[in-house]
C-alpha atoms as a PDB file:
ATOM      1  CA  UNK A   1    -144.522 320.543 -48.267  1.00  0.00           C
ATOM      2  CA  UNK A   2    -140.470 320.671 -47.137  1.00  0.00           C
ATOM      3  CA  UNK A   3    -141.496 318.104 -44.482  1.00  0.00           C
ATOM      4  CA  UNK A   4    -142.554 315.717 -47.299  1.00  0.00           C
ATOM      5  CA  UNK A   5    -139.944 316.647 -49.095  1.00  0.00           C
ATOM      6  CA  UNK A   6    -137.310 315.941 -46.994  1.00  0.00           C
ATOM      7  CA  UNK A   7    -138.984 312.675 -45.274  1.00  0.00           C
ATOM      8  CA  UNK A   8    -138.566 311.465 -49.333  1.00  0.00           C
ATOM      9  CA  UNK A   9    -135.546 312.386 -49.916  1.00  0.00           C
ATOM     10  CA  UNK A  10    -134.001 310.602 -46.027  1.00  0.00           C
ATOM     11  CA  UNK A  11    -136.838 307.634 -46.964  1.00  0.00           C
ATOM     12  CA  UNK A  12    -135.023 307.394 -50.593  1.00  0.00           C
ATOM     13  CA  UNK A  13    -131.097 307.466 -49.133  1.00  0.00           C
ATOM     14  CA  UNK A  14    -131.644 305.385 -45.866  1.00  0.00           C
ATOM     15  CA  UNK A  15    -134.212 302.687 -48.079  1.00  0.00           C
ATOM     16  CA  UNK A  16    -131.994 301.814 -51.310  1.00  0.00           C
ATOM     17  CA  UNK A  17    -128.808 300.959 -51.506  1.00  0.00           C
ATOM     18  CA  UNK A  18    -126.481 302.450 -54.251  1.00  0.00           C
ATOM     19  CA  UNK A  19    -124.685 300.063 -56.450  1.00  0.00           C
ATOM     20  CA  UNK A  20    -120.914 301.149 -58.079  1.00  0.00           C
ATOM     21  CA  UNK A  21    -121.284 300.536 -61.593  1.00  0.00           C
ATOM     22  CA  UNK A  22    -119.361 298.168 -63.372  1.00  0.00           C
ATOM     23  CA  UNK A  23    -116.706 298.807 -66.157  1.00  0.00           C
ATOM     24  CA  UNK A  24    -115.487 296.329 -68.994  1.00  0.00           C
ATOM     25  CA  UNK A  25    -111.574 296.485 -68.270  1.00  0.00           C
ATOM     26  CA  UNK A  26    -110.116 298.291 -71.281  1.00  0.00           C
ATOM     27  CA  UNK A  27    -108.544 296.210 -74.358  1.00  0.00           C
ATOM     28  CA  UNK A  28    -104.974 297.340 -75.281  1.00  0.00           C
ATOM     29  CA  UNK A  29    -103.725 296.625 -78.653  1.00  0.00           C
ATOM     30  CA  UNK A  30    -100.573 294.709 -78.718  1.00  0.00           C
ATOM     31  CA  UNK A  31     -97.095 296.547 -79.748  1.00  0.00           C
ATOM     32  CA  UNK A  32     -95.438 295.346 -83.247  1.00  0.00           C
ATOM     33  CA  UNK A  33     -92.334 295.689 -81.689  1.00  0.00           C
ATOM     34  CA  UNK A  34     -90.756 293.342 -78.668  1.00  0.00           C
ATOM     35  CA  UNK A  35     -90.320 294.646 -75.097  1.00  0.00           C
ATOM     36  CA  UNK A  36     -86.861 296.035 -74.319  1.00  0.00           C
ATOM     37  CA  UNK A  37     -84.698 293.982 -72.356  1.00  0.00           C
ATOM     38  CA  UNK A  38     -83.583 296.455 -69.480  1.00  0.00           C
ATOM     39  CA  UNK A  39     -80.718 294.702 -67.257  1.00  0.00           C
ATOM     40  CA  UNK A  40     -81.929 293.704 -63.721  1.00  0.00           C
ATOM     41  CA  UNK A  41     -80.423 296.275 -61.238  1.00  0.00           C
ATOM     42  CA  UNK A  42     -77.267 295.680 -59.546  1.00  0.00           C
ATOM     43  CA  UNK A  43     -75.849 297.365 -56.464  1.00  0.00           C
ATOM     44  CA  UNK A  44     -72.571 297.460 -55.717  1.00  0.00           C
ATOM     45  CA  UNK A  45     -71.610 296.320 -52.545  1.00  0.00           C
ATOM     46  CA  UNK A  46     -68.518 298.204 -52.938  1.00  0.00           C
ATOM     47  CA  UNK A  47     -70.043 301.689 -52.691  1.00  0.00           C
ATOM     48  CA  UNK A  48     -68.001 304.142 -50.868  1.00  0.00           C
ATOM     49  CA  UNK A  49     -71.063 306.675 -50.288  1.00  0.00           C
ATOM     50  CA  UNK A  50     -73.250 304.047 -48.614  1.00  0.00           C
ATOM     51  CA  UNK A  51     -71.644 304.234 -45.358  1.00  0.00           C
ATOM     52  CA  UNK A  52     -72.718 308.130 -44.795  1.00  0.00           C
ATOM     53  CA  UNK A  53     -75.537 309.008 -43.764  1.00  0.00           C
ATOM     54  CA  UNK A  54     -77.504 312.404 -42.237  1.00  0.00           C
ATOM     55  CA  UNK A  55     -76.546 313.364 -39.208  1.00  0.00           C
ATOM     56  CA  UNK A  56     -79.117 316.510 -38.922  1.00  0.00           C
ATOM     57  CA  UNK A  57     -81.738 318.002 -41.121  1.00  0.00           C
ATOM     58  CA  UNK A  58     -84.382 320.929 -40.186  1.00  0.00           C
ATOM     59  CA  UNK A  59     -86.881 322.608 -42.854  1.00  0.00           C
ATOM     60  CA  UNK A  60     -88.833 325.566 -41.803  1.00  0.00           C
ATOM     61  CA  UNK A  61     -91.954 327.317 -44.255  1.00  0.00           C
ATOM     62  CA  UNK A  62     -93.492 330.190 -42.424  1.00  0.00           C
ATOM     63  CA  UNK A  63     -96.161 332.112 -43.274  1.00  0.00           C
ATOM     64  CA  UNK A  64     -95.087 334.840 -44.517  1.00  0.00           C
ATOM     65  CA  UNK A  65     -93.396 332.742 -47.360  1.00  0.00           C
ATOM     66  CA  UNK A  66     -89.746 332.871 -45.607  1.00  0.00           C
ATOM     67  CA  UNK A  67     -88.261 329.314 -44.947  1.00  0.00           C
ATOM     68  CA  UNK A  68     -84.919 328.234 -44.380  1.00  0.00           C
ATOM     69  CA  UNK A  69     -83.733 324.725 -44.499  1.00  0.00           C
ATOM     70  CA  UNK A  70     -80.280 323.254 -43.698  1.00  0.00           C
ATOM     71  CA  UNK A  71     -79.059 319.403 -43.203  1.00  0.00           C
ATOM     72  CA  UNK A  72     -75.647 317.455 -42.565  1.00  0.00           C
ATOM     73  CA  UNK A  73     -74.051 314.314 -43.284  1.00  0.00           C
ATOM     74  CA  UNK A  74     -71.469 312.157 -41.285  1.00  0.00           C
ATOM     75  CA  UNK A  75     -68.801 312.785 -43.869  1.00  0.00           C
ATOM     76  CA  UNK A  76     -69.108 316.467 -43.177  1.00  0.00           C
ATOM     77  CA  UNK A  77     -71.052 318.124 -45.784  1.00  0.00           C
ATOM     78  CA  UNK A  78     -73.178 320.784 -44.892  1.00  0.00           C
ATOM     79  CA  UNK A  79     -75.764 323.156 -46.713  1.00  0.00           C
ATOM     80  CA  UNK A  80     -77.944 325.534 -45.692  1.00  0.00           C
ATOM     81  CA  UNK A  81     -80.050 327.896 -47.145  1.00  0.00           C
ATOM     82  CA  UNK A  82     -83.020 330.957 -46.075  1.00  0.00           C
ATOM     83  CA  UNK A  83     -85.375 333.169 -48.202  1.00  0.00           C
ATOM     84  CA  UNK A  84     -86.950 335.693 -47.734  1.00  0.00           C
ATOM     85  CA  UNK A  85     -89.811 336.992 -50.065  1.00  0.00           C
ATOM     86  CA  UNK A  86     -89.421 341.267 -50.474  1.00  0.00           C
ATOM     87  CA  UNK A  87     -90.804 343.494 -52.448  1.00  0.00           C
ATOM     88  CA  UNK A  88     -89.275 345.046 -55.610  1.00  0.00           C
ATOM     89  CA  UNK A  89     -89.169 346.885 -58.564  1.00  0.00           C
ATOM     90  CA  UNK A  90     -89.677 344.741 -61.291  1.00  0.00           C
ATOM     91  CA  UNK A  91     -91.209 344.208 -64.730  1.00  0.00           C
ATOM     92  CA  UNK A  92     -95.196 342.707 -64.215  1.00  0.00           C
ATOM     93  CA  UNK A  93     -97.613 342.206 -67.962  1.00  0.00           C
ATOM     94  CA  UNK A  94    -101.345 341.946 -67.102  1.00  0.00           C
ATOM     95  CA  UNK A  95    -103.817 339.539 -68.793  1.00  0.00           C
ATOM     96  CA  UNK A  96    -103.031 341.630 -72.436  1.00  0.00           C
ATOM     97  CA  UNK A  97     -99.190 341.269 -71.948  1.00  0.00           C
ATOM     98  CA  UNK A  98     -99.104 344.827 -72.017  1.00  0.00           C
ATOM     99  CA  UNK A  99     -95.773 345.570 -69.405  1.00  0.00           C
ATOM    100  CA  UNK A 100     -95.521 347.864 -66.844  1.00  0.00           C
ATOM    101  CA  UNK A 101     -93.057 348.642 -64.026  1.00  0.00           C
ATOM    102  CA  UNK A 102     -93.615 348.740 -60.545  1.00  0.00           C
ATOM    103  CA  UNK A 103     -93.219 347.112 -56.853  1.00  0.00           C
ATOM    104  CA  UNK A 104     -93.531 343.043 -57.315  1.00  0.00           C
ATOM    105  CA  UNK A 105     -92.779 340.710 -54.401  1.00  0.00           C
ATOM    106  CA  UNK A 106     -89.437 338.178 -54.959  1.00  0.00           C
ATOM    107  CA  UNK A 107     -87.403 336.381 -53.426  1.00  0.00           C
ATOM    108  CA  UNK A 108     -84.145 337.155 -51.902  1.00  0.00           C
ATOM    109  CA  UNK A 109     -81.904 333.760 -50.879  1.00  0.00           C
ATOM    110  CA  UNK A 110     -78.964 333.400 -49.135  1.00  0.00           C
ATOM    111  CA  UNK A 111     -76.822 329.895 -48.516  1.00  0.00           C
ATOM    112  CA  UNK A 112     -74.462 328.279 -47.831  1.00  0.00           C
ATOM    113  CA  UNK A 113     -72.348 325.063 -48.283  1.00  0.00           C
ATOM    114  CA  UNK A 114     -69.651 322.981 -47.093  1.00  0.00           C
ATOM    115  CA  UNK A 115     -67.441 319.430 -48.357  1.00  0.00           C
ATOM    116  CA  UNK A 116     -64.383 317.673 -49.051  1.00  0.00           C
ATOM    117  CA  UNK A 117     -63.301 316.513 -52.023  1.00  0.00           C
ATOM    118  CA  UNK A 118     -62.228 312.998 -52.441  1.00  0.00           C
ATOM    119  CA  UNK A 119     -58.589 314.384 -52.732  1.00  0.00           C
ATOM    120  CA  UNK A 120     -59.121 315.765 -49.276  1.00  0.00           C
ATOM    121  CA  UNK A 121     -59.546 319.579 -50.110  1.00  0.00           C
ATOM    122  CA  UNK A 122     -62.027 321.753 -47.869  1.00  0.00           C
ATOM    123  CA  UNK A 123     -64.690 323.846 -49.639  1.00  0.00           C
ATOM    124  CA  UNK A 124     -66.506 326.603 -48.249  1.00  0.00           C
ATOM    125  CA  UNK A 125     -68.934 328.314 -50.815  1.00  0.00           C
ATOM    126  CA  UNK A 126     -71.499 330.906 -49.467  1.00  0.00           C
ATOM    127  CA  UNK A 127     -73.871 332.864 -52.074  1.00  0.00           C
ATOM    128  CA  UNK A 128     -76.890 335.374 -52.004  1.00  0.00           C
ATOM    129  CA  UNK A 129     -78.910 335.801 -54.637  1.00  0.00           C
ATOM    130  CA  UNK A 130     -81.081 338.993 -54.604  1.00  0.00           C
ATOM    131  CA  UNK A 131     -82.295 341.950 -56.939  1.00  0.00           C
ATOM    132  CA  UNK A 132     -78.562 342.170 -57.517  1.00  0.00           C
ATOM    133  CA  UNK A 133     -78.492 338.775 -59.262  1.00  0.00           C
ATOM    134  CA  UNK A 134     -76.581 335.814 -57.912  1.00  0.00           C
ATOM    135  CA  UNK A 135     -73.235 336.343 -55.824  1.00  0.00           C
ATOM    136  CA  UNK A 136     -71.292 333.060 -55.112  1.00  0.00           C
ATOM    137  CA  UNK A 137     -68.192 333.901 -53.012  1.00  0.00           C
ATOM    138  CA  UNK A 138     -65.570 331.128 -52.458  1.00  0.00           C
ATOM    139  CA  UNK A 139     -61.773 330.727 -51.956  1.00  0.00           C
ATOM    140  CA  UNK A 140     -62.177 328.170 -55.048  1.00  0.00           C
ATOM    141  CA  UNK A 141     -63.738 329.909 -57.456  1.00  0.00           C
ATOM    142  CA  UNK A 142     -61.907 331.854 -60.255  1.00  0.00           C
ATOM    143  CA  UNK A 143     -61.954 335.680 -59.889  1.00  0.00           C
ATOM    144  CA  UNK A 144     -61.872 337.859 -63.018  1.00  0.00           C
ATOM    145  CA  UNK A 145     -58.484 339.237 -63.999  1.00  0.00           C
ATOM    146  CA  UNK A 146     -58.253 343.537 -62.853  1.00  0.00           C
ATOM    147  CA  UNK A 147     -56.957 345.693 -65.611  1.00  0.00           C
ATOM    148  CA  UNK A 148     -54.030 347.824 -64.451  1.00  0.00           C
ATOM    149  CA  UNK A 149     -53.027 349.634 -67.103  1.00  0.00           C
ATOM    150  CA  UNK A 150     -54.629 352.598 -68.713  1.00  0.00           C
ATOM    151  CA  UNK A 151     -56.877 351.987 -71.527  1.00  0.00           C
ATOM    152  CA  UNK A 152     -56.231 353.947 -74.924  1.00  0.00           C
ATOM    153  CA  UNK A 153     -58.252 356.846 -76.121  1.00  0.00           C
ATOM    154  CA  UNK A 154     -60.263 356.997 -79.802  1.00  0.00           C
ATOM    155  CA  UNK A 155     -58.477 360.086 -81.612  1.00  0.00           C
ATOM    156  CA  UNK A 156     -59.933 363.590 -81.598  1.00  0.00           C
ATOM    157  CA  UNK A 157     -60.919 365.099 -85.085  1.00  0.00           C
ATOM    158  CA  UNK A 158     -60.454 368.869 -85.658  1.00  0.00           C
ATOM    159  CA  UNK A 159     -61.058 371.110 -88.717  1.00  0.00           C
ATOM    160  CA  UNK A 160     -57.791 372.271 -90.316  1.00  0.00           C
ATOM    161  CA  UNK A 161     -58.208 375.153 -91.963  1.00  0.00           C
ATOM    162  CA  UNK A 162     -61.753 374.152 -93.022  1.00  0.00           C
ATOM    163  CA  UNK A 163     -60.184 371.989 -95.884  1.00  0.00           C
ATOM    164  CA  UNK A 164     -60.189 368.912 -93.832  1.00  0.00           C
ATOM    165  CA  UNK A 165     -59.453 367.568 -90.411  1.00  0.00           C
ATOM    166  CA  UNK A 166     -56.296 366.800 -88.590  1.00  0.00           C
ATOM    167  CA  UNK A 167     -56.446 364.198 -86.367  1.00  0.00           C
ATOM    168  CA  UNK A 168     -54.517 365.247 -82.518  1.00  0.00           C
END
């Protein structure tokens, strides 16, 4: 019985030939409205960027779901960047949404870049970005203002004579 079934079944596929089936093309209405009339693109042959170009680039993805990446151009801009996944504590909701608190995998990056401004100004900015939230860290960037004088004290209340309070 599976011999004759199978000598059918190779007799069938080897014997006839299958045909694609054919499709009317589809009819789309017309718009009421006309076509927009989008300006043909222009490119300036003036363009001070079009001269640099990458002068190195790598990209690595391992297994373990680290990577790091980094690249460079000819006018001296550089970035790179790495991250690492790590477990955590963190805030996970199952298939209810019901939350719960625990060890959850993240990631944990860490970069950095370099470039000059047109007006000829170096910039270095590095950054990591962990369970600590993101940290940029740059000679550039504006650092909040330290308090150095002594912050005042709400009053103390007392009972006075346990007619009222007098305030110290």
């Amino acid at each position: 019985m599976l011999y004759y079934i199978l000598h059918t079944t190779c007799y069938t596929i080897l014997h006839h030939r299958y045909t694609t089936p054919s499709y009317p093309a589809p009819k789309y209405p017309t718009p009421g409205y006309p076509a927009p009339a989008y300006p043909t693109p222009s490119y300036n042959k003036d363009n001070k960027y079009a001269d640099i170009t990458i002068t190195s680039q790598s990209d690595e993805r391992n297994l373990d779901g680290s990577s790091q990446w980094s690249y460079a151009q000819s006018d001296y801009t550089t970035r790179e960047e790495s991250q690492v996944q790590k477990k955590m504590q963190g805030v996970t909701y199952d298939s209810y949404g019901k939350e719960s608190y625990g060890e959850v995998l993240g990631n944990t990056n860490k970069g950095s870049s370099y470039w000059v401004s047109s007006e000829g100004q170096k910039f270095t900015l590095t950054w990591a970005a962990d369970e600590a939230g993101f940290q940029p860290k740059g000679d550039h960037l504006p650092v909040a203002p330290v308090h150095e004088y002594e912050l005042p004290v709400a009053p103390v209340h007392i009972p006075f004579n346990g007619k009222g309070y007098k305030i110290y």
